[in-house]
N, C-alpha and C. Protein backbone atom coordinates (compact mmCIF):
# COMPACT_ATOMS: atom_id res chain seq x y z
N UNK A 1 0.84 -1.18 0.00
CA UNK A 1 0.00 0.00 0.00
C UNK A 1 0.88 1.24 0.00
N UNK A 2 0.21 2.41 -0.79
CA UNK A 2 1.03 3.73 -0.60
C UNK A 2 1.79 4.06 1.25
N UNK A 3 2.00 5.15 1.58
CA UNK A 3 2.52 5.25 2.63
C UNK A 3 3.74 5.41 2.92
N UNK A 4 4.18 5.69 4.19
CA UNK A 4 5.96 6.45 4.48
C UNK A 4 6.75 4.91 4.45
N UNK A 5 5.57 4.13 4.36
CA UNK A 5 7.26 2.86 4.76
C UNK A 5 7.53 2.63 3.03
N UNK A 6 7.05 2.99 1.83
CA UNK A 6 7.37 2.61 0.82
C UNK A 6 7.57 3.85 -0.08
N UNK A 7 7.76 5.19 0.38
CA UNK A 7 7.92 5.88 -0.01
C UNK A 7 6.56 6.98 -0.83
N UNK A 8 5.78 6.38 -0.36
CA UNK A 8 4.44 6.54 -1.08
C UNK A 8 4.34 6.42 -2.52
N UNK A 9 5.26 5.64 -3.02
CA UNK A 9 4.89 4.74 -4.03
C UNK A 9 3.92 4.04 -4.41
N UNK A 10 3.00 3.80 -5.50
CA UNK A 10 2.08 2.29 -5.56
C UNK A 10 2.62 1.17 -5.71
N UNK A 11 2.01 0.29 -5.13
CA UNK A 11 2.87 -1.27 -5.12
C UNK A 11 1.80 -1.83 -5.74
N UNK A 12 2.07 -3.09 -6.23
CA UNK A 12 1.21 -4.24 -6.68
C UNK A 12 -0.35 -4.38 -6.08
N UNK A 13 -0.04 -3.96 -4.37
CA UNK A 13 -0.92 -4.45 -3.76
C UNK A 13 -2.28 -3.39 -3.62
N UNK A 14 -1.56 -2.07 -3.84
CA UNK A 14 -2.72 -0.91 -4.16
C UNK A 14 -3.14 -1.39 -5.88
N UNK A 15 -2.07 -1.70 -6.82
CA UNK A 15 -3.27 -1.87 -8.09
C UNK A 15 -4.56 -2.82 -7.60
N UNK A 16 -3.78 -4.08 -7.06
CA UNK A 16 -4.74 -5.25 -6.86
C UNK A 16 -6.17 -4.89 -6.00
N UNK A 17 -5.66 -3.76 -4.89
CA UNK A 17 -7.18 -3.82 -4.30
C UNK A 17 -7.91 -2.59 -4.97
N UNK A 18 -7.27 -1.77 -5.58
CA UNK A 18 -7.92 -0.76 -6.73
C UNK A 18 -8.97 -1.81 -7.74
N UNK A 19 -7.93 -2.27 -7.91
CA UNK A 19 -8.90 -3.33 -9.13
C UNK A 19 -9.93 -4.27 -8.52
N UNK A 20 -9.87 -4.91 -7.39
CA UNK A 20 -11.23 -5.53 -6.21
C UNK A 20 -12.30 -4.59 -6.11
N UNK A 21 -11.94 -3.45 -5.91
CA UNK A 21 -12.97 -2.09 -5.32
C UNK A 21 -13.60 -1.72 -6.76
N UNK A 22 -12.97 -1.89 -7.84
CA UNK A 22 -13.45 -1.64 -8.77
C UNK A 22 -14.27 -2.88 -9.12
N UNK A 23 -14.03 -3.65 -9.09
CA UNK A 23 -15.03 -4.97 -9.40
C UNK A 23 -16.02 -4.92 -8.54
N UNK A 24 -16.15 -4.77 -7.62
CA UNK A 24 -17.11 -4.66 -6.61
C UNK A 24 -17.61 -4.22 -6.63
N UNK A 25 -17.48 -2.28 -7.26
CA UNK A 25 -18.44 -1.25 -7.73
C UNK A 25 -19.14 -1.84 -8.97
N UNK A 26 -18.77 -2.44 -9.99
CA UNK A 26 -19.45 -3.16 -11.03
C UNK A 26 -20.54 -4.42 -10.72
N UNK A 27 -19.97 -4.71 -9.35
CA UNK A 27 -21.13 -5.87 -9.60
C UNK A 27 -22.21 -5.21 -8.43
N UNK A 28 -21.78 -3.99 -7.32
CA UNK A 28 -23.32 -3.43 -6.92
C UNK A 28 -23.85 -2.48 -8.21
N UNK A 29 -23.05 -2.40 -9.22
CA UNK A 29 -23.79 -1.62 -10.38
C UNK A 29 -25.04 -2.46 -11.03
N UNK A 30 -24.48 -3.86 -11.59
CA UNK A 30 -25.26 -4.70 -12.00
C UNK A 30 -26.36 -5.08 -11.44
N UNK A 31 -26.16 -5.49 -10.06
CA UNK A 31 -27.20 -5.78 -9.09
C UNK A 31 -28.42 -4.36 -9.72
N UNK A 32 -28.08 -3.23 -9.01
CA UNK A 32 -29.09 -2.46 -8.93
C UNK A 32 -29.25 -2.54 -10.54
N UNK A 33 -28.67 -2.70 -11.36
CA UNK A 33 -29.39 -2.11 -13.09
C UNK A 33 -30.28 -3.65 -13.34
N UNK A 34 -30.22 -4.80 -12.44
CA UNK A 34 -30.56 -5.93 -13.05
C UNK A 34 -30.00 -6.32 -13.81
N UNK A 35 -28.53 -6.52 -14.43
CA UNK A 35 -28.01 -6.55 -15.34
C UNK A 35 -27.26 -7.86 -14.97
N UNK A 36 -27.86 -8.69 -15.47
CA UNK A 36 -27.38 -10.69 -14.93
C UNK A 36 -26.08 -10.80 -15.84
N UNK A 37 -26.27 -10.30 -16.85
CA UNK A 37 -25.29 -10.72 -18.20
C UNK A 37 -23.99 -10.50 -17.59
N UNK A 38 -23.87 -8.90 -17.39
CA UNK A 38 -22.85 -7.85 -16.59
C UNK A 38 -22.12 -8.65 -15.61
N UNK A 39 -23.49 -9.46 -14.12
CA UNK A 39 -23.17 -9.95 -13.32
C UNK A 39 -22.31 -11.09 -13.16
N UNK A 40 -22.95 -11.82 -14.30
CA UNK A 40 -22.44 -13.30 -14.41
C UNK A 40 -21.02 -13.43 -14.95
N UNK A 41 -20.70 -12.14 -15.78
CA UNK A 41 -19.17 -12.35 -16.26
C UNK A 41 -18.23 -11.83 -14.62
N UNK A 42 -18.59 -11.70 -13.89
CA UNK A 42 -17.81 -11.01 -12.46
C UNK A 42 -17.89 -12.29 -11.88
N UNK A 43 -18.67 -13.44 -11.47
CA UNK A 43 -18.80 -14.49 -10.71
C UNK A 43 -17.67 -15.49 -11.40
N UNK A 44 -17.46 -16.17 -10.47
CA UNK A 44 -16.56 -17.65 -10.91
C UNK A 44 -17.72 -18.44 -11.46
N UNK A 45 -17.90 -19.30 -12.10
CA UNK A 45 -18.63 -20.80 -12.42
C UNK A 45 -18.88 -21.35 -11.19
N UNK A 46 -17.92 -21.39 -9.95
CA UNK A 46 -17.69 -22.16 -9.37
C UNK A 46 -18.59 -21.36 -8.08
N UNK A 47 -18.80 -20.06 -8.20
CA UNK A 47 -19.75 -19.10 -6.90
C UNK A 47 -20.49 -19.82 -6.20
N UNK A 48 -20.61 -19.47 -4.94
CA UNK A 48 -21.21 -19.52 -4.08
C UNK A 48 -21.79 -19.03 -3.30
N UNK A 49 -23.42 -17.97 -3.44
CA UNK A 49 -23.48 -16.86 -2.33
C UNK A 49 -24.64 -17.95 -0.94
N UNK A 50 -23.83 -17.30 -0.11
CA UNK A 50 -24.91 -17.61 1.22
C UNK A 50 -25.80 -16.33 1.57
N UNK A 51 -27.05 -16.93 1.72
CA UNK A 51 -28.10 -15.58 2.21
C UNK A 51 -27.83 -15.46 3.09
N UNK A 52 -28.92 -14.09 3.89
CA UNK A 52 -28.93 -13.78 5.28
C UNK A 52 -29.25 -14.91 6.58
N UNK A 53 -30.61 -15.49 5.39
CA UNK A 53 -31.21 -16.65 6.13
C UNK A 53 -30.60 -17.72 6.11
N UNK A 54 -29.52 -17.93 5.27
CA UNK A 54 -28.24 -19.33 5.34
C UNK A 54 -28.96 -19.99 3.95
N UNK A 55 -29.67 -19.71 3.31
CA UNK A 55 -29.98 -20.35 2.26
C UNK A 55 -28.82 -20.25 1.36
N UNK A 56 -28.86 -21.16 0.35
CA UNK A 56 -27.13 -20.97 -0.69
C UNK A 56 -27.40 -21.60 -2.25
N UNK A 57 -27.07 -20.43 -2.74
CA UNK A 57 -27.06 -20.13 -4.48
C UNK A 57 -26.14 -20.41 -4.63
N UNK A 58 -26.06 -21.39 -6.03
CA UNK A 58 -25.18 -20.85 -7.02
C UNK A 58 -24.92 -20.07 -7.80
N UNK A 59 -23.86 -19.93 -8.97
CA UNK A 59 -24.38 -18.68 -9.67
C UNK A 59 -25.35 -18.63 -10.61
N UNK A 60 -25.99 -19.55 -10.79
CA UNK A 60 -27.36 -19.29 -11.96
C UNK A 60 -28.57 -19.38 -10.84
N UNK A 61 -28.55 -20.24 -9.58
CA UNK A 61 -29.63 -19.52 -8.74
C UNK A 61 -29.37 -18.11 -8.31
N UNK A 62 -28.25 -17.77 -7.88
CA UNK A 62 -28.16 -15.95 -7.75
C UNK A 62 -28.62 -15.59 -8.79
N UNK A 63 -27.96 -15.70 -9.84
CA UNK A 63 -28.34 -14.95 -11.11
C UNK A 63 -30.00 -14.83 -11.23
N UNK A 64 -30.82 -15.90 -10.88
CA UNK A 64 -32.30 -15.77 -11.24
C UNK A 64 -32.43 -14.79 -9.93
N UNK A 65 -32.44 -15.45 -8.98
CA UNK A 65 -32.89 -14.43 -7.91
C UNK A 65 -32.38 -13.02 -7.93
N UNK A 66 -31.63 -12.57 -8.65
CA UNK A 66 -31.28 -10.86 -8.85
C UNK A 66 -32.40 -10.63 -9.97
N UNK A 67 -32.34 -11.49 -11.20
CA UNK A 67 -33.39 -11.09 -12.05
C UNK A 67 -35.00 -10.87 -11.52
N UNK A 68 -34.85 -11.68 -10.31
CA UNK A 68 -36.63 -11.78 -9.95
C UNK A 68 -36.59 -10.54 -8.97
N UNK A 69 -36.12 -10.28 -8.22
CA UNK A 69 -36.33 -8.96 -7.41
C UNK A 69 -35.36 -7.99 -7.52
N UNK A 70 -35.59 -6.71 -7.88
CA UNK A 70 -35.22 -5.72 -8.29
C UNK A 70 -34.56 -5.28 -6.99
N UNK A 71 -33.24 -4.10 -6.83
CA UNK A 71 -32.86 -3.58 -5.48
C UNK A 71 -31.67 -2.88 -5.99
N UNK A 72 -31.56 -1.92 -5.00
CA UNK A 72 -30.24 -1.35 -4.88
C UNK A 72 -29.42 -1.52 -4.35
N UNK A 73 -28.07 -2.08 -4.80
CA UNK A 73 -27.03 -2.66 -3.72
C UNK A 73 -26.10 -1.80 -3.20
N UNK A 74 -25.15 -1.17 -1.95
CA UNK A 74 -24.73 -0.20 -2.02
C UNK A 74 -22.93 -0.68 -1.11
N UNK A 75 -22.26 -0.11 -1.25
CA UNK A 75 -21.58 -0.68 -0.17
C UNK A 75 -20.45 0.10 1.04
N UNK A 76 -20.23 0.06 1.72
CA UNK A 76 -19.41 1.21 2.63
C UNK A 76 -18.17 0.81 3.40
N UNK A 77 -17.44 1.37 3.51
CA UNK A 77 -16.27 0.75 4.78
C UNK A 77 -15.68 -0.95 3.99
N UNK A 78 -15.36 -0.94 2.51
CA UNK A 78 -14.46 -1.58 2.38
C UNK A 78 -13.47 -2.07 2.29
N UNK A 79 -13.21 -3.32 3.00
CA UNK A 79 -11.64 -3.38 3.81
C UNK A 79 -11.30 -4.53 2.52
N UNK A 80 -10.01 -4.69 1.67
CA UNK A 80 -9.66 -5.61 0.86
C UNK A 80 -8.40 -5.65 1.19
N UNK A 81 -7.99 -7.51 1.54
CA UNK A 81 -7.23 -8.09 1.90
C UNK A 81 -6.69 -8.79 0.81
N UNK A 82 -5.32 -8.79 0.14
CA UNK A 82 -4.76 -9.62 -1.04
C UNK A 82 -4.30 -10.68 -0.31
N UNK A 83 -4.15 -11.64 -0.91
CA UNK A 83 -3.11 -12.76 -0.60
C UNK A 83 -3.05 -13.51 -2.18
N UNK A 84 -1.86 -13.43 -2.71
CA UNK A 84 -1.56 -13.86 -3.58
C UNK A 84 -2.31 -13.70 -4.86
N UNK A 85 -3.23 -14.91 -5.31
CA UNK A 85 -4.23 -15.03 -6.11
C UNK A 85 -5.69 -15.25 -5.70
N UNK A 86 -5.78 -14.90 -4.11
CA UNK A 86 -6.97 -14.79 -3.58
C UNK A 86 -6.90 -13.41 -2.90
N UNK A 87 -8.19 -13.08 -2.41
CA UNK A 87 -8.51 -11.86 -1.95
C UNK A 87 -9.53 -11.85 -1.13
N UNK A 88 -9.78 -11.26 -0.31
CA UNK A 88 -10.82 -11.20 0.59
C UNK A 88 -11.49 -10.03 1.24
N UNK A 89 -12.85 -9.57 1.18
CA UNK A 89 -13.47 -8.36 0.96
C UNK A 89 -14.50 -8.61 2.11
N UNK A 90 -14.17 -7.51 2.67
CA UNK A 90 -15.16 -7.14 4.06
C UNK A 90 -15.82 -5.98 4.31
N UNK A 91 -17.19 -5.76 4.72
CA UNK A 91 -17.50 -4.28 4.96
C UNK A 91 -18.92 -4.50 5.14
N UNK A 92 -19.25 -3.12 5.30
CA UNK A 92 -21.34 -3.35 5.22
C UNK A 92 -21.78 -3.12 4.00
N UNK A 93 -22.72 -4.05 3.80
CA UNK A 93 -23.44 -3.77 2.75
C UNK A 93 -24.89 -3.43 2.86
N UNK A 94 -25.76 -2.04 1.67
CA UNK A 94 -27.02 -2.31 1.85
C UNK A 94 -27.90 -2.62 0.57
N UNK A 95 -28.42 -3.45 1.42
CA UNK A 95 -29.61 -3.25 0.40
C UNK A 95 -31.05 -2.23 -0.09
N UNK A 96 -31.80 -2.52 -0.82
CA UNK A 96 -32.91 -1.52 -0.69
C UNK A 96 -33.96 -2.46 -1.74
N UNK A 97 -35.03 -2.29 -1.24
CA UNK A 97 -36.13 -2.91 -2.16
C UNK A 97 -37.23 -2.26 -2.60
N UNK A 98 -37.96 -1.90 -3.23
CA UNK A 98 -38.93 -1.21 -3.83
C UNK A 98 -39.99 -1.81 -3.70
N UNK A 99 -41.20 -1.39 -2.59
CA UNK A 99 -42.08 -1.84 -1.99
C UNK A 99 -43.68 -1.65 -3.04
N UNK A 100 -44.94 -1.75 -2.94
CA UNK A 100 -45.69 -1.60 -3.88
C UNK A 100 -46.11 -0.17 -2.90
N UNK A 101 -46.86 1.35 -3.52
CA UNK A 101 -47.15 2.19 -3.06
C UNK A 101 -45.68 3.11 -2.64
N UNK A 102 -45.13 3.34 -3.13
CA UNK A 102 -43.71 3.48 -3.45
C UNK A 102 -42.67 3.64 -1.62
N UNK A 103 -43.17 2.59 -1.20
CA UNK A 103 -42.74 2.46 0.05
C UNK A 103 -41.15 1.14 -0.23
N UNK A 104 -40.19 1.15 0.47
CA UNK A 104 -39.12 0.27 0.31
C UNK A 104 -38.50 -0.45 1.77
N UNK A 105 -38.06 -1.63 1.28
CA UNK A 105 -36.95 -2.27 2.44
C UNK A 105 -35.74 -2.40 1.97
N UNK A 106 -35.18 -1.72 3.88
CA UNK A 106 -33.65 -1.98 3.73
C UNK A 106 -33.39 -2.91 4.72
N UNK A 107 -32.41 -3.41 3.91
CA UNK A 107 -31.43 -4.55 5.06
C UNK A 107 -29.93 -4.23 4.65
N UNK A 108 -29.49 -4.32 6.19
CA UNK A 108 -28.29 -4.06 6.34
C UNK A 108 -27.41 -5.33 6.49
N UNK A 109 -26.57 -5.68 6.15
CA UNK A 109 -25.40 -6.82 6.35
C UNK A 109 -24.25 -6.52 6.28
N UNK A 110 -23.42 -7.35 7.26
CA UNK A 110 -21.64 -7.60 6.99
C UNK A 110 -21.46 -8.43 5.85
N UNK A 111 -21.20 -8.46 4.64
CA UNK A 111 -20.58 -8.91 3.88
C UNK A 111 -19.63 -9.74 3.15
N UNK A 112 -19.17 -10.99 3.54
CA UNK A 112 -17.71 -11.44 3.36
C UNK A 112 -17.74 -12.02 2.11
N UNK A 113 -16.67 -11.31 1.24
CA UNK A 113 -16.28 -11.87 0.12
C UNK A 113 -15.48 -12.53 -0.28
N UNK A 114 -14.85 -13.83 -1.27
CA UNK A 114 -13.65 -14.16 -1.81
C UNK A 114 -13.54 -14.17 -3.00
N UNK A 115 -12.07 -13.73 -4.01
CA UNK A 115 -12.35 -13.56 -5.20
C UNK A 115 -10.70 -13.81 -5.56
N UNK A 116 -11.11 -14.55 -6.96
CA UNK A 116 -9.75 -15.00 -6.94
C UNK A 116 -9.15 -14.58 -8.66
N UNK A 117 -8.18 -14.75 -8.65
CA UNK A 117 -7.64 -14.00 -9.75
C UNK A 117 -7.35 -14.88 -10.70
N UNK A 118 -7.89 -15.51 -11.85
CA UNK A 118 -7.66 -16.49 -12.62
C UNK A 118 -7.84 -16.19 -14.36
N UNK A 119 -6.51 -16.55 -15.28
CA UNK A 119 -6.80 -16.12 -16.38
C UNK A 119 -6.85 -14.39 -16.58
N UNK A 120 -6.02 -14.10 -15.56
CA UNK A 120 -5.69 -12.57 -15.67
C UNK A 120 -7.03 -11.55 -14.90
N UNK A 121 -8.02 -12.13 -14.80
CA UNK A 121 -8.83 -11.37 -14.23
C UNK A 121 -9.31 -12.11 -13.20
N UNK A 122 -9.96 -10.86 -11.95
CA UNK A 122 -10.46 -11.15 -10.59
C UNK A 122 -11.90 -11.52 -10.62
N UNK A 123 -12.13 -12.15 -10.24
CA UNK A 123 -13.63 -13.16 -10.31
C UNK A 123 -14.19 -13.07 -8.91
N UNK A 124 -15.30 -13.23 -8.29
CA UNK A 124 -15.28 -13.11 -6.83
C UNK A 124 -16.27 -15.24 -7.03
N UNK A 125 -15.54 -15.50 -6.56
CA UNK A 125 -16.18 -17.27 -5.76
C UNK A 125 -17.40 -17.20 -4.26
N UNK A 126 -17.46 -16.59 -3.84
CA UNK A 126 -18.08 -16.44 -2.80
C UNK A 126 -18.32 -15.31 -2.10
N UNK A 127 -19.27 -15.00 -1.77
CA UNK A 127 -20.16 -14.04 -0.81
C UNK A 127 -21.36 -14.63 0.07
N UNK A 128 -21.01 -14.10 1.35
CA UNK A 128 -21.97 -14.60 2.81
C UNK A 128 -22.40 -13.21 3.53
N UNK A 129 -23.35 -13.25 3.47
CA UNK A 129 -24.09 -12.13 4.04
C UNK A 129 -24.67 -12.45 5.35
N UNK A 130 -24.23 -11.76 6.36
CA UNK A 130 -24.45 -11.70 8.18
C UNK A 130 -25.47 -10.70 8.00
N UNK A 131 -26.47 -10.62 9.10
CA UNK A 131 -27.46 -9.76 9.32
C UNK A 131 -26.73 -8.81 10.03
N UNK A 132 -26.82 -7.24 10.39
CA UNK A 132 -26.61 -6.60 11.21
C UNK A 132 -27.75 -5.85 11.79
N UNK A 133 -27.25 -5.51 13.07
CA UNK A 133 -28.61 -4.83 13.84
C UNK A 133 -28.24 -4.01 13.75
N UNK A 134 -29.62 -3.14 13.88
CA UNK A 134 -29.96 -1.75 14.04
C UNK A 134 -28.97 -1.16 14.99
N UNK A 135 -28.29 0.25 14.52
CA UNK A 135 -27.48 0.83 15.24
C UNK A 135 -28.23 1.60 15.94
């Protein structure tokens, strides 16, 4: 990372989590545009998301379930951890849903991501979503 111990140079490890944060902004982009196509090239084959409720998608059950309910995904306070050809992404995430009578739900969650770097590009394999309480 930039900073006095490296001269405030960029290292490898600021492109790499530049480039995570940037993937990450693309796939809460997709989410909220509904955009599965978008989504599905960001997932591994191999994905795995866990719900709030512990239920668990793959990526063509995620993929339907983003197509069937519409939302805004948002995200804050992301912490990205490299290790090698894996990576690991932490922070809150929200959601938002569009209610009928133009009323909406939010849910808040901790987030944990893994995403791994294969064939030159970063893919994310897994996401688990923790409930968080009301602050």
């Amino acid at each position: 990372m930039t900073g006095p111990g490296n001269g405030g140079r960029e290292t490898s490890a600021d492109v790499g989590a530049d480039a995570l944060v940037a993937l990450e902004q693309r796939r809460c982009a997709a989410i909220s545009a509904g955009d599965t196509e978008t989504l599905k090239s960001l997932l591994s084959e191999d994905y795995v998301h866990v719900h709030m409720n512990a239920a668990v998608d793959d990526r063509e059950g995620h993929l339907t379930g983003i197509g069937k309910r519409p939302r805004t995904t948002t995200r804050a306070d992301l912490h990205v951890r490299i290790f090698g050809q894996l990576a690991v992404l932490t922070g809150e995430l929200l959601n938002v849903w569009p209610l009928p009578g133009g009323e909406s739900r939010t849910m808040r969650a901790y987030c944990h991501q893994v995403a791994v770097h294969r064939g030159g590009a970063w893919r994310f394999v897994s996401t688990q979503l923790t409930p968080l309480r009301e602050k």
